[in-house]
Every structure is written in C-alpha cells, then in structure tokens.
Protein backbone atom coordinates (compact mmCIF):
# COMPACT_ATOMS: atom_id res chain seq x y z
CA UNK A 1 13.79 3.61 4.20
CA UNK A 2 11.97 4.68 1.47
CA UNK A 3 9.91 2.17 -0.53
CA UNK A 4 8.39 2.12 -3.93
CA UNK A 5 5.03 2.86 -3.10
CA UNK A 6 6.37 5.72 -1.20
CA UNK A 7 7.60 7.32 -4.22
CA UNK A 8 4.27 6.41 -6.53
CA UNK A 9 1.95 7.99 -3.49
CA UNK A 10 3.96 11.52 -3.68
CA UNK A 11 3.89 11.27 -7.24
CA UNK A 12 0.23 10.73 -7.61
CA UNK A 13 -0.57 13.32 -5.07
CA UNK A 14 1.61 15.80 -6.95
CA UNK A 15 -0.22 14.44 -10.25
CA UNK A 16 -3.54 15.45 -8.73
CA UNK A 17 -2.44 18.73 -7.46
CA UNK A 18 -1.13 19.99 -10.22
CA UNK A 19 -4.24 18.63 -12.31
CA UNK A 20 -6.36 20.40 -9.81
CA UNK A 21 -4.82 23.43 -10.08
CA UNK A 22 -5.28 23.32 -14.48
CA UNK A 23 -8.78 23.14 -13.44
CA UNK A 24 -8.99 25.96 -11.28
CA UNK A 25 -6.81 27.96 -13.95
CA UNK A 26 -7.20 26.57 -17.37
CA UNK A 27 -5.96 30.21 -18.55
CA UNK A 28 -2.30 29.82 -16.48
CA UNK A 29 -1.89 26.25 -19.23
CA UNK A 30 -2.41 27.47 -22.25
C-alpha cells in the first residue's frame, strides 16, 4: 500500500534531482 509520505518522499527526491541537475546546467534552463 502506498501511503502519503510515500508519494511526498519521491516527489522531493525528484524535486532535488531535477534542481541539482539546473545547477550543474544552468545553460540546458534557460
């Protein structure tokens, strides 16, 4: 069963990803 916090964990760990990847390439954003 998948539970709320579940679904907020992937989200923020996608959240991070892709704001670590803007960081590495600022240019691929603009």
């Amino acid at each position: 069963m998948i539970t709320w916090y579940v679904v907020c964990a992937a989200v923020a760990v996608l959240l991070l990803l892709y704001l670590f990847v803007a960081m590495l390439k600022p240019e691929s954003f603009q």
